[in-house]
C-alpha atoms as a PDB file:
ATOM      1  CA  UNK A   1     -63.593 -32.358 -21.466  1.00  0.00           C
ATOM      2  CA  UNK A   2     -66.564 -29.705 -22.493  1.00  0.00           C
ATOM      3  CA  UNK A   3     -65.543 -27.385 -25.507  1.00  0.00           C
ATOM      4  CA  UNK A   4     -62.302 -29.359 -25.840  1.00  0.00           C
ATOM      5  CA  UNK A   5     -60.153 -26.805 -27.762  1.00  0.00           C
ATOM      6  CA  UNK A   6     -58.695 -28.339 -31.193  1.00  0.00           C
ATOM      7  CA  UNK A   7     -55.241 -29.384 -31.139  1.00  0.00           C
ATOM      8  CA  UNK A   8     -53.219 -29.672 -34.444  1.00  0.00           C
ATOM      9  CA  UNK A   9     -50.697 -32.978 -34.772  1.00  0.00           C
ATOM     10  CA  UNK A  10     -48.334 -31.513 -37.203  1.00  0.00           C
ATOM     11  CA  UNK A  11     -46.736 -34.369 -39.111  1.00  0.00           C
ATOM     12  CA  UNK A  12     -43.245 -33.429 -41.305  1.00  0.00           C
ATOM     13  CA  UNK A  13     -42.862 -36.711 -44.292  1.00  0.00           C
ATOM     14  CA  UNK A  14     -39.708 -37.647 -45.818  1.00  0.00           C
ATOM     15  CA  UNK A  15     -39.096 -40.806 -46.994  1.00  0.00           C
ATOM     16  CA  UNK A  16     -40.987 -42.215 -44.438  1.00  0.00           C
ATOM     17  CA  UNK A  17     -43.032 -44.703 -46.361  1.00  0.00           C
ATOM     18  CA  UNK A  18     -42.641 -47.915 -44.020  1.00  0.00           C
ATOM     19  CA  UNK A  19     -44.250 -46.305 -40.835  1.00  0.00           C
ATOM     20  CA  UNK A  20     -46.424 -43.334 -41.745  1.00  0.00           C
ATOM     21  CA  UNK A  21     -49.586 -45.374 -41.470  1.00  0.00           C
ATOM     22  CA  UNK A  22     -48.681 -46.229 -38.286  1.00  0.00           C
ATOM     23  CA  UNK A  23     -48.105 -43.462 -37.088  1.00  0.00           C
ATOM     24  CA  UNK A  24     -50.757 -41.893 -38.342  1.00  0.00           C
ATOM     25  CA  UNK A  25     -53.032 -45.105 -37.175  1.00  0.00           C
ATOM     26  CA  UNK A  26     -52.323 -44.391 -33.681  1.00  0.00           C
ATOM     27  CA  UNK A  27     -53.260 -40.354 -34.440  1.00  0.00           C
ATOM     28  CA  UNK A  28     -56.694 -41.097 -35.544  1.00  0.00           C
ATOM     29  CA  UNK A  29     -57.036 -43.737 -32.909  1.00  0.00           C
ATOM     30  CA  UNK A  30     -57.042 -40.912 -30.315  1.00  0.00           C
ATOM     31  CA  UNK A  31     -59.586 -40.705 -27.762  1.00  0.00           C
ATOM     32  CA  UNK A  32     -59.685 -37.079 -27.480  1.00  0.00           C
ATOM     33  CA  UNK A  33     -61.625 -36.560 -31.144  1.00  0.00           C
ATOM     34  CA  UNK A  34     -61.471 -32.581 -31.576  1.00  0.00           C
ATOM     35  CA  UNK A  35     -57.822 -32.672 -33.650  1.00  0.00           C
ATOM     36  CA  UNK A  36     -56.285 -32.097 -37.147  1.00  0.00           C
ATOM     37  CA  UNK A  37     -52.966 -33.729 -38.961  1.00  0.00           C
ATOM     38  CA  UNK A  38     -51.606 -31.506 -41.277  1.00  0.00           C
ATOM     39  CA  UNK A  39     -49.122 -33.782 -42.620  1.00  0.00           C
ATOM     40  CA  UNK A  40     -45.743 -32.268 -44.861  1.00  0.00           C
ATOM     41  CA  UNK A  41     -44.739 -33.753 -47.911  1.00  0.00           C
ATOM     42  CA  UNK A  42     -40.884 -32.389 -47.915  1.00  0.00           C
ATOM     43  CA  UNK A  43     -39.595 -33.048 -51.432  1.00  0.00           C
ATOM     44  CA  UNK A  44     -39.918 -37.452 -50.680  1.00  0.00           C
ATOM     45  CA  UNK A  45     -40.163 -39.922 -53.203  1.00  0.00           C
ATOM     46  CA  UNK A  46     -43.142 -41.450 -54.705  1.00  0.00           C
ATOM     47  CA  UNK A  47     -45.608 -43.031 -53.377  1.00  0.00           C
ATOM     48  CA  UNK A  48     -47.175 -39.958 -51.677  1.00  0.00           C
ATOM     49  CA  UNK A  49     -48.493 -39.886 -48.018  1.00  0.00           C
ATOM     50  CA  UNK A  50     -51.983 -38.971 -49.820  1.00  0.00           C
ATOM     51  CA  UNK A  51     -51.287 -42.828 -51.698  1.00  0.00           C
ATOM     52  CA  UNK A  52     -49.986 -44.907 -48.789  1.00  0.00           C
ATOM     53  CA  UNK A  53     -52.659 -43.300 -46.836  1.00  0.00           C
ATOM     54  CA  UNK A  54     -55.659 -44.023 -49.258  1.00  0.00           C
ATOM     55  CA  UNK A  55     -57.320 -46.498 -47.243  1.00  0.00           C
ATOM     56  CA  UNK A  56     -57.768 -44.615 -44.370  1.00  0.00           C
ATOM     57  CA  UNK A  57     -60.037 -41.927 -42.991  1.00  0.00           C
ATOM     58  CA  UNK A  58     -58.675 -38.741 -44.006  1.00  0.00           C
ATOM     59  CA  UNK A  59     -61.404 -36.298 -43.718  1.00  0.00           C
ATOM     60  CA  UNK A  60     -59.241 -34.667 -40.554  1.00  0.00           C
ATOM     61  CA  UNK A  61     -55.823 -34.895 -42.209  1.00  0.00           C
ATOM     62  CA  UNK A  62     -54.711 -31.885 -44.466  1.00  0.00           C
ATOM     63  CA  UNK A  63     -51.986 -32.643 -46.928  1.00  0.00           C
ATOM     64  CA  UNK A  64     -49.057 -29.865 -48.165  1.00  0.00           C
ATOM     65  CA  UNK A  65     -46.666 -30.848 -50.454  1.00  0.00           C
ATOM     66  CA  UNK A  66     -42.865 -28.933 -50.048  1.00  0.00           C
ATOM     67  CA  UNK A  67     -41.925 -30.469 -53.704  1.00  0.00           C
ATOM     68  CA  UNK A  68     -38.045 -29.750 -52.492  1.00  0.00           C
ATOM     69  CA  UNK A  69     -36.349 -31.267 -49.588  1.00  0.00           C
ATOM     70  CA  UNK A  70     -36.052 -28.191 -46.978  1.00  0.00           C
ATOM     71  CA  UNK A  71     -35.499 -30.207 -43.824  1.00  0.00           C
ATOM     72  CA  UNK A  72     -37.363 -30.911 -41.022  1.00  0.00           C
ATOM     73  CA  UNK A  73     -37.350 -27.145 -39.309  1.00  0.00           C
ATOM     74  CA  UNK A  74     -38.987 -25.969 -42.109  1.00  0.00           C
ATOM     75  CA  UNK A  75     -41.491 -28.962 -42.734  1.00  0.00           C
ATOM     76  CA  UNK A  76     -42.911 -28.022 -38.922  1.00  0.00           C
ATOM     77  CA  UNK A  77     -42.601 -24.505 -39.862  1.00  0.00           C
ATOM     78  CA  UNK A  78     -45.023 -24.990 -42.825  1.00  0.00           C
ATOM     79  CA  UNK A  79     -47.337 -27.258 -40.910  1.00  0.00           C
ATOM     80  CA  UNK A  80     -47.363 -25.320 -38.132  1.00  0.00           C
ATOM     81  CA  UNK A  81     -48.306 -22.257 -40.421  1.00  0.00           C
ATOM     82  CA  UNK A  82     -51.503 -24.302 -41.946  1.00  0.00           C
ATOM     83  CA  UNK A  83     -52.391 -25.664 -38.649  1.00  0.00           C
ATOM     84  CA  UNK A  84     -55.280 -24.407 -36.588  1.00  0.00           C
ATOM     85  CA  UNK A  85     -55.557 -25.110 -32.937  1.00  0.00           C
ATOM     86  CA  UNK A  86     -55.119 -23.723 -29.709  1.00  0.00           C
ATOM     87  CA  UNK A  87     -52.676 -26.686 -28.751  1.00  0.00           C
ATOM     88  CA  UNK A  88     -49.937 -27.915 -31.395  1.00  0.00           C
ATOM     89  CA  UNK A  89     -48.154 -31.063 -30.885  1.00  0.00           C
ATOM     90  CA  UNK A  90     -45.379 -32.989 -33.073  1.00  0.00           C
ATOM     91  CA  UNK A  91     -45.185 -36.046 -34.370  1.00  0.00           C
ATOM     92  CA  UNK A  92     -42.562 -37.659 -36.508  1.00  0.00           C
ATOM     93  CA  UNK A  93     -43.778 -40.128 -39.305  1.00  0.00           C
ATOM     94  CA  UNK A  94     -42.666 -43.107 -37.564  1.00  0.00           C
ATOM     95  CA  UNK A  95     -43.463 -42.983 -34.197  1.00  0.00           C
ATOM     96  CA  UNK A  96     -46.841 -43.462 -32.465  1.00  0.00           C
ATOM     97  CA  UNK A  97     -49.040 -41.740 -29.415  1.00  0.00           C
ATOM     98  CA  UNK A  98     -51.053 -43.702 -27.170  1.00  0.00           C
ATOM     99  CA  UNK A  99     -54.482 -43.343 -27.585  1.00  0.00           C
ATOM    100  CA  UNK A 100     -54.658 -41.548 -24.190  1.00  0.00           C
ATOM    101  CA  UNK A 101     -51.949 -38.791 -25.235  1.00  0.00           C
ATOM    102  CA  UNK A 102     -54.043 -36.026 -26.905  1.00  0.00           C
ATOM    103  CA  UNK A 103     -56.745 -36.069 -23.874  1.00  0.00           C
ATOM    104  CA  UNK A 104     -54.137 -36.348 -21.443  1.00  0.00           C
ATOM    105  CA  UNK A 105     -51.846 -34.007 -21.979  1.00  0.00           C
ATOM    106  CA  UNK A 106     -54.637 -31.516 -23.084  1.00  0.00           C
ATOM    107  CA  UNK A 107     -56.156 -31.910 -19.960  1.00  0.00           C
ATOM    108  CA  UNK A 108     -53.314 -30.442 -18.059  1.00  0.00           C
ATOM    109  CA  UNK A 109     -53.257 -27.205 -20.302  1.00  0.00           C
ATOM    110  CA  UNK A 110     -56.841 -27.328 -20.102  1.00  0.00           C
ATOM    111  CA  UNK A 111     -56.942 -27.215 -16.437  1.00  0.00           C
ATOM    112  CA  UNK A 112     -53.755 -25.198 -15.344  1.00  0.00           C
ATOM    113  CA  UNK A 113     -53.188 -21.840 -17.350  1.00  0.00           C
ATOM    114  CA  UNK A 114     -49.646 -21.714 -15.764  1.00  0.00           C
ATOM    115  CA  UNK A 115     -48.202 -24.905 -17.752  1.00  0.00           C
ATOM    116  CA  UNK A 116     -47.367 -24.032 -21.434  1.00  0.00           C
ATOM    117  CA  UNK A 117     -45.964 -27.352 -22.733  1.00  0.00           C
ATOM    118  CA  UNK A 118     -46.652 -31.169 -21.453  1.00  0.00           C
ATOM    119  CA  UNK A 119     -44.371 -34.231 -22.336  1.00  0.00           C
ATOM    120  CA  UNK A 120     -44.726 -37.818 -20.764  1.00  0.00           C
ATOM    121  CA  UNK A 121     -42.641 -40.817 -20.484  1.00  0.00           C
ATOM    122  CA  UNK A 122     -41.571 -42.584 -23.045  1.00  0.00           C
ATOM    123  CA  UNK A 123     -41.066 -45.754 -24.692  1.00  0.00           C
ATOM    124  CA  UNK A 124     -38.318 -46.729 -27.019  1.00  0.00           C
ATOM    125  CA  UNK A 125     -38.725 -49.274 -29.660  1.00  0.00           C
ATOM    126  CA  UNK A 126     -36.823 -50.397 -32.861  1.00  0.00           C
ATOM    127  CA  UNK A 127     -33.829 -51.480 -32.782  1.00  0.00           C
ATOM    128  CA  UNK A 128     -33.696 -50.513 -28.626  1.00  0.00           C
ATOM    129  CA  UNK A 129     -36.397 -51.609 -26.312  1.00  0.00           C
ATOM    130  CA  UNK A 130     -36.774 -49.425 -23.119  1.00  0.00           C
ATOM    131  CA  UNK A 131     -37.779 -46.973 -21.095  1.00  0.00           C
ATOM    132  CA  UNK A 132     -37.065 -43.274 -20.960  1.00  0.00           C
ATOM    133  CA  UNK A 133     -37.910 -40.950 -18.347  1.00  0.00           C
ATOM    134  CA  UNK A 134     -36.461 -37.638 -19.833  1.00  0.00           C
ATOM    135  CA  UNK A 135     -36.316 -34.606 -17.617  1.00  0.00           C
ATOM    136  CA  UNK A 136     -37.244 -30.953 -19.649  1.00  0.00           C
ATOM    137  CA  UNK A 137     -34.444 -28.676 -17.893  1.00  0.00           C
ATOM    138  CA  UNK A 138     -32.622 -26.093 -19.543  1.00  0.00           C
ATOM    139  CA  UNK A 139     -29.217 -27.176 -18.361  1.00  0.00           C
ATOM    140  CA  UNK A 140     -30.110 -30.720 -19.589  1.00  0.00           C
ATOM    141  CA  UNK A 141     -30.825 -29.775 -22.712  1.00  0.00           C
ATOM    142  CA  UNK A 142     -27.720 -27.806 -23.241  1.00  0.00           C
ATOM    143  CA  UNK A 143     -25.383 -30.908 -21.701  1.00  0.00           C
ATOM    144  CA  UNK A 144     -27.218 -33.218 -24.443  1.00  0.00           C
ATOM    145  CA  UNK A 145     -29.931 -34.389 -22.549  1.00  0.00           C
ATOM    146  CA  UNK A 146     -33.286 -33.919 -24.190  1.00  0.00           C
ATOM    147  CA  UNK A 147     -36.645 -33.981 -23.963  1.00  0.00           C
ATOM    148  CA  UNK A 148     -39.148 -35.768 -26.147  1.00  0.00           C
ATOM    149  CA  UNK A 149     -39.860 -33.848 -29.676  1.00  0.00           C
ATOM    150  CA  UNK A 150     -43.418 -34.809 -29.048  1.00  0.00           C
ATOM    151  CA  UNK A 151     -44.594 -32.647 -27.033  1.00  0.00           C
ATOM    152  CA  UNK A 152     -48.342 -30.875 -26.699  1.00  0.00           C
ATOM    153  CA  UNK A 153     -47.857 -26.905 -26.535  1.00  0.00           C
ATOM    154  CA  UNK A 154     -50.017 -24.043 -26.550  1.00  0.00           C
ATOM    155  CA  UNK A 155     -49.829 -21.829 -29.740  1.00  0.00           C
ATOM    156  CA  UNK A 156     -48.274 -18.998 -28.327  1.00  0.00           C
ATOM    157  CA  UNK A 157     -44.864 -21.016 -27.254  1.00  0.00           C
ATOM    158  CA  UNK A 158     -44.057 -21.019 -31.057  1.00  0.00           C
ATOM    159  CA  UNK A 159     -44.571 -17.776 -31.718  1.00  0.00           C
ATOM    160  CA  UNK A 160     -42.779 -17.062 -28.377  1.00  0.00           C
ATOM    161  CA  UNK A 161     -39.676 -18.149 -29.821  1.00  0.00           C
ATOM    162  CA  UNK A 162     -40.097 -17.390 -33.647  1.00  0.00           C
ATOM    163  CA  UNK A 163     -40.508 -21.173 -34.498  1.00  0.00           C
ATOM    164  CA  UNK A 164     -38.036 -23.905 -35.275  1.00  0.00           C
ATOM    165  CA  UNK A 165     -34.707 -23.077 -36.402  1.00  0.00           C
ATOM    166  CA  UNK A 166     -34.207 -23.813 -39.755  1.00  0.00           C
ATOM    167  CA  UNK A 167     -30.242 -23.657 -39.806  1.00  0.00           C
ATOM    168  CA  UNK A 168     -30.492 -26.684 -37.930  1.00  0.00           C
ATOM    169  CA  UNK A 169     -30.713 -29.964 -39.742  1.00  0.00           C
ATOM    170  CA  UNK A 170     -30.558 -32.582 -36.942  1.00  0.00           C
ATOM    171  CA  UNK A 171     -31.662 -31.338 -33.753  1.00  0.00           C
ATOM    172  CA  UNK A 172     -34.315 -28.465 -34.182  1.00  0.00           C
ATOM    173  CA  UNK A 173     -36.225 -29.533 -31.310  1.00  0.00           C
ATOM    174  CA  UNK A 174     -33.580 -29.574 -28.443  1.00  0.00           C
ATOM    175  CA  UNK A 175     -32.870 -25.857 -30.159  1.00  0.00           C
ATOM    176  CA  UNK A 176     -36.519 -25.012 -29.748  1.00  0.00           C
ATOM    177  CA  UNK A 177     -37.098 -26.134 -26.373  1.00  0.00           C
ATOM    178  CA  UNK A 178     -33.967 -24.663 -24.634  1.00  0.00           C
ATOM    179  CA  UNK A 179     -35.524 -21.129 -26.136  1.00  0.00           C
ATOM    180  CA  UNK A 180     -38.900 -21.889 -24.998  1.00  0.00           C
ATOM    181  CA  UNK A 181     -37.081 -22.800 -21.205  1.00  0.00           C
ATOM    182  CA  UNK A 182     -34.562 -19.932 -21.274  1.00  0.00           C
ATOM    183  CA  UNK A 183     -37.456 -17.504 -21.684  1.00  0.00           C
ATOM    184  CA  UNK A 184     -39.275 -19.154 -18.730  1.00  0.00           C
ATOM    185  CA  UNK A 185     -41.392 -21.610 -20.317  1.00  0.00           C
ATOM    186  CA  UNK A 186     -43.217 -24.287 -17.537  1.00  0.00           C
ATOM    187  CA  UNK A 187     -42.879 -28.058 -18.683  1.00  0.00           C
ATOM    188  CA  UNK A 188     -44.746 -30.678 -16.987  1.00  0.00           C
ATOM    189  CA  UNK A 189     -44.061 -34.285 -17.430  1.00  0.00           C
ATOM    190  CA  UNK A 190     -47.187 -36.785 -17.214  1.00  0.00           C
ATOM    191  CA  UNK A 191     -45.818 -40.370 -15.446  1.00  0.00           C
ATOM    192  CA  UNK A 192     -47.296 -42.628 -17.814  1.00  0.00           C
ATOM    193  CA  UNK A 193     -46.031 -43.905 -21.176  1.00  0.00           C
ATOM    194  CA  UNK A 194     -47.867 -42.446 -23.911  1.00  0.00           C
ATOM    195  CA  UNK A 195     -44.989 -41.551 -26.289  1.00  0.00           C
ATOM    196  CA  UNK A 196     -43.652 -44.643 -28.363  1.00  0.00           C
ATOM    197  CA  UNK A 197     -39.951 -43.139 -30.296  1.00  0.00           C
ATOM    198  CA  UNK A 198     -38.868 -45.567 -32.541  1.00  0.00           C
ATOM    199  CA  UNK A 199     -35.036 -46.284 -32.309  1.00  0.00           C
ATOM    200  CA  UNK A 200     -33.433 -47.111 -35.873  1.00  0.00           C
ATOM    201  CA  UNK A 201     -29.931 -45.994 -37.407  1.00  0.00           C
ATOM    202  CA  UNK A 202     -31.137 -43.775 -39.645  1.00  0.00           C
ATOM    203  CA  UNK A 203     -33.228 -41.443 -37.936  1.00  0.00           C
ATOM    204  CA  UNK A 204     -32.076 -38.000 -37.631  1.00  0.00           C
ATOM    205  CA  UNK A 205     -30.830 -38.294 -33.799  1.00  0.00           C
ATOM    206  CA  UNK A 206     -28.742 -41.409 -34.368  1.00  0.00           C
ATOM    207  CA  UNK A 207     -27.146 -39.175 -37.493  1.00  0.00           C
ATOM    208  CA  UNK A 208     -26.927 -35.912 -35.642  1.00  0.00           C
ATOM    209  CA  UNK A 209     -25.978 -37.390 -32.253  1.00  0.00           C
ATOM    210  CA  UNK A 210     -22.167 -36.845 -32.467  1.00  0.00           C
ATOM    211  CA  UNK A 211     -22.424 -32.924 -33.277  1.00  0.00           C
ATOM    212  CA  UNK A 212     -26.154 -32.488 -30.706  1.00  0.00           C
ATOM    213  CA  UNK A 213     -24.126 -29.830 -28.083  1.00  0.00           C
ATOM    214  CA  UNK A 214     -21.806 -27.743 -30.806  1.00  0.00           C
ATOM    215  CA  UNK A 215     -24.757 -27.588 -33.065  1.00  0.00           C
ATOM    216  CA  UNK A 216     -26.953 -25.567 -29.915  1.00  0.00           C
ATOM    217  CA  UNK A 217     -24.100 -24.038 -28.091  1.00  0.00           C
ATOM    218  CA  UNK A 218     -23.212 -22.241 -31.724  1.00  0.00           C
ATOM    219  CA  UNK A 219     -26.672 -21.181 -32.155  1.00  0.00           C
ATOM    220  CA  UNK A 220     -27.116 -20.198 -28.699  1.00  0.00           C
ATOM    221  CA  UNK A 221     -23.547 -18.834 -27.105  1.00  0.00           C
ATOM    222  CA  UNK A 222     -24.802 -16.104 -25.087  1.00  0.00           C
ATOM    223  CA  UNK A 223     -27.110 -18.620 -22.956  1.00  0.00           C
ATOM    224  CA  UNK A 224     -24.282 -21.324 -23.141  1.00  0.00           C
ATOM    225  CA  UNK A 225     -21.928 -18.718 -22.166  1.00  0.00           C
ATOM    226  CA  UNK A 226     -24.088 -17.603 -18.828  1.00  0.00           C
ATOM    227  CA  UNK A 227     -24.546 -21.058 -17.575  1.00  0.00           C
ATOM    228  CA  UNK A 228     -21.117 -22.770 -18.367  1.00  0.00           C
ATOM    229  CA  UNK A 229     -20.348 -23.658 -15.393  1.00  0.00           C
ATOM    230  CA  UNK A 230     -23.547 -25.868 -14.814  1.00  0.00           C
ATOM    231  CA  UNK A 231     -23.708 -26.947 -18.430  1.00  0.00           C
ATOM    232  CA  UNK A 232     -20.083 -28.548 -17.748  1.00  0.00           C
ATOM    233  CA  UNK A 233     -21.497 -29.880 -14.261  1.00  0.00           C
ATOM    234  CA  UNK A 234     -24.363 -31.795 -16.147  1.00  0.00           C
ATOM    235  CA  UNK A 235     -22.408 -32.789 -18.749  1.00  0.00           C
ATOM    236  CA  UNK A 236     -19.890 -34.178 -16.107  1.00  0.00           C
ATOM    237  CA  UNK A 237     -22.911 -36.223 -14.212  1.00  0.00           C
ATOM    238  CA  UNK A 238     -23.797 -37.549 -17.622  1.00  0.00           C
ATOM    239  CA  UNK A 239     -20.697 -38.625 -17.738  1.00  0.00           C
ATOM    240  CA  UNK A 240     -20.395 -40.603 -14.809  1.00  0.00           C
ATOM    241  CA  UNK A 241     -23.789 -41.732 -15.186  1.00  0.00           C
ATOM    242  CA  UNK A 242     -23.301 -43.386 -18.509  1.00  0.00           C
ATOM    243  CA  UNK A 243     -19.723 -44.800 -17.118  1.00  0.00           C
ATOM    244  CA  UNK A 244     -21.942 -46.461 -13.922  1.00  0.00           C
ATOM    245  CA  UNK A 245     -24.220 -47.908 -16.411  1.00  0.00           C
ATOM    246  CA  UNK A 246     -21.124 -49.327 -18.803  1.00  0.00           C
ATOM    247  CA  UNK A 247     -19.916 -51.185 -15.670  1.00  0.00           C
ATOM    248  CA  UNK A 248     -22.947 -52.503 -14.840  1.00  0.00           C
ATOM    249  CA  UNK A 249     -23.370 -53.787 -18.443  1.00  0.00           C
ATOM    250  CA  UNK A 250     -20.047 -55.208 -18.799  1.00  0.00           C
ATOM    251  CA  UNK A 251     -19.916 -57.098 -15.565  1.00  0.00           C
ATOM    252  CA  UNK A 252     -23.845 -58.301 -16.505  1.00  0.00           C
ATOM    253  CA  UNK A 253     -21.891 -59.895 -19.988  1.00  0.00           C
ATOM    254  CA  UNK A 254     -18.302 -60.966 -17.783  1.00  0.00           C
ATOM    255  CA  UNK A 255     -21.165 -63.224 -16.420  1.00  0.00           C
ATOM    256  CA  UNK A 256     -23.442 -64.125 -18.975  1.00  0.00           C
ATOM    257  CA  UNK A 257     -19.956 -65.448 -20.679  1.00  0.00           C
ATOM    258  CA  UNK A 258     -18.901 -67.055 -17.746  1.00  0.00           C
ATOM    259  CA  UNK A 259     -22.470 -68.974 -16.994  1.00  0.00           C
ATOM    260  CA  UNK A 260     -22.165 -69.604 -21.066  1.00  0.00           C
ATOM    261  CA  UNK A 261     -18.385 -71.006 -20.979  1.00  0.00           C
ATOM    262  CA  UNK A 262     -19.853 -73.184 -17.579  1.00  0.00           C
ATOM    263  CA  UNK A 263     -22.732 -74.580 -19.449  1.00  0.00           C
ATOM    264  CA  UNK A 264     -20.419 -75.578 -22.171  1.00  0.00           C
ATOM    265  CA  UNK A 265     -18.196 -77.265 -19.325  1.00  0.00           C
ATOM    266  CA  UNK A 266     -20.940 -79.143 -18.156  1.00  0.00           C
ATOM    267  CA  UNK A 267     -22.385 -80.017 -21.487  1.00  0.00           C
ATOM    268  CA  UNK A 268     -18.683 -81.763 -22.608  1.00  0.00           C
ATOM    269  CA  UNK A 269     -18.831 -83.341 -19.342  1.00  0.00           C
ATOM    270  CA  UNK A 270     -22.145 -84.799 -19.384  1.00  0.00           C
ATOM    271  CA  UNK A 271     -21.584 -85.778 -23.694  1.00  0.00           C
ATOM    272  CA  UNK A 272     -18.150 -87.688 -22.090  1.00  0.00           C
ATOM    273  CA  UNK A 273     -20.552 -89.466 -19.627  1.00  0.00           C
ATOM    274  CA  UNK A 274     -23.158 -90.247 -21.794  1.00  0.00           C
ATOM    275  CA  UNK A 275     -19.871 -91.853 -24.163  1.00  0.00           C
ATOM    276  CA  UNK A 276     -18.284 -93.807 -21.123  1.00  0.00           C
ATOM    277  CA  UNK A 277     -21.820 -95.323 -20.233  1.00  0.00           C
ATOM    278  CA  UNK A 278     -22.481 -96.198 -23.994  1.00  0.00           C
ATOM    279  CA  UNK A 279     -18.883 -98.059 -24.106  1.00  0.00           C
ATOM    280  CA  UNK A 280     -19.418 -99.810 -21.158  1.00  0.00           C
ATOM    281  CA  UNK A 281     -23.460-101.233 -22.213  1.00  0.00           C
ATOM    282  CA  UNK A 282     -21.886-101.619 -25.799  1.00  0.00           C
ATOM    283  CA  UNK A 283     -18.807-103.925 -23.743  1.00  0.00           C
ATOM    284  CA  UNK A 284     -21.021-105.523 -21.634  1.00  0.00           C
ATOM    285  CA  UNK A 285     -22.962-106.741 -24.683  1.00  0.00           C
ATOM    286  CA  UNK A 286     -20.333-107.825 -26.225  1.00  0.00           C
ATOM    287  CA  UNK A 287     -19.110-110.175 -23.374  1.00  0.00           C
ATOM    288  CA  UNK A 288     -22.625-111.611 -23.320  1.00  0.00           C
ATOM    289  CA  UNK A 289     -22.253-112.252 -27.049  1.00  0.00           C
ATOM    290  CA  UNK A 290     -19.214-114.082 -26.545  1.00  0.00           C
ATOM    291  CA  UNK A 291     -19.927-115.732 -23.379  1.00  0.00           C
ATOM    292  CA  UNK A 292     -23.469-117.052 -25.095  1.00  0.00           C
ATOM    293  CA  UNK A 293     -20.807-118.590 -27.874  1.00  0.00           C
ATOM    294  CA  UNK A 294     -18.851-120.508 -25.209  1.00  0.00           C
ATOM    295  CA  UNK A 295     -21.358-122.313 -24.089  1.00  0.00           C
END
């Protein structure tokens, strides 16, 4: 791209110390060169990212330091307030981008003034290994169906909707993005896999999964109020959907345990053979043995 615009990867920290370099690895690994990190200490323990980060180039990476916990709202909040490009685009301290993603996704806002936000495919890793193909609908969103946090938008989205909600500790993003799509906001998804979300139990989605749809629908009950009846017809397909995929999975493991129990059939069968055909070498032996004495 000529004149690519800059585009800010705004990076909240806590506690993060096992993954941020690799994270941050695949951020400076980026094709697309014209970017910033401005990376958000919020109130972790020592080391620092500045430390684990030493060894690194960080000539583009601007560091801010909360010195409290405040949460991840306001750690993008802050980041987002120090960043300075045209495009923004979140990225939690232990996932990674593809070194395509920034270019990309850019590229579409670059060349269509009518998209405001671009998400792509995505793949899972950690403690889950798979693909997700998330679709960045309103209703979805409100029926617990989200859309990737990382995300490339254009600067005016955030201002749009006055910014992440800070009176929500585990899912800020789903509450951002159903604002951004309830006042009209176009999503496009790319088809390729350039978003890697690490899957562990201790990330903020695995703790605030449980609570996801009473945390937005109490922020947001006007909208949830106007589109009930669809939010309860998603919610119903996701229902269904995940009770299809249960059956599948538990017939797949009625006959993983029934090929296992076989193989243990046919291993005691062929140990019992193996037995009766040592018995019989060891017998015949033995009436060689004593036939050789006879003679």
């Amino acid at each position: 791209m000529v004149n690519q615009p800059l585009v800010s990867v705004i990076m909240p920290f806590y506690n993060g110390h096992t993954h941020i370099a690799e994270s941050v690895t695949s951020v400076l690994a980026q094709t697309y060169k014209n970017f910033e990190l401005v990376i958000v200490n919020d109130g972790s323990h020592t080391p620092t990212p500045q430390e684990i980060l030493s060894n690194l180039d960080c000539s583009k990476i601007t560091f801010i330091d909360h010195g409290i916990n405040k949460g991840l709202a306001a750690a993008r909040n802050t980041a987002f307030a120090q960043a300075n490009g045209e495009f923004i685009v979140p990225l939690d301290c232990d996932d990674r981008i593809a070194p395509t993603f920034i270019e990309e996704t850019a590229q579409v806002l670059s060349s269509d003034s009518q998209v405001d936000a671009v998400y792509t495919q995505v793949q899972i890793f950690g403690d889950l290994n798979l693909t997700w193909i998330p679709e960045a609908t309103m209703t979805n969103l409100m029926a617990g169906l989200p859309i990737p946090s990382t995300t490339l938008f254009r600067r005016h989205i955030f201002d749009l909707v006055g910014g992440f909600n800070t009176r929500i500790r585990y899912v800020p993003d789903c509450d951002f993005w159903l604002r951004v799509l309830s006042k009209d906001g176009k999503l496009r998804r790319i088809e390729k896999l350039l978003y890697h979300y690490r899957k562990h139990a201790n990330s903020l989605s695995e703790l605030g999964k449980f609570t996801e749809v009473v945390v937005l629908a109490e922020a947001n009950k006007q909208l949830y109020f106007d589109n009930l009846t669809a939010v309860l017809a998603a919610g119903e397909h996701k229902y269904y959907e995940l009770k299809a995929e249960y059956a599948k999975l538990e017939t797949g493991y009625r006959q993983l345990d029934e090929g296992y129990k076989d193989l243990l059939r046919r291993y005691d069968e062929t140990v019992a053979q193996l037995q009766k055909r040592s018995i019989r070498h060891q017998l015949g032996k033995l009436t060689q043995f004593t036939g050789n004495l006879n003679k």
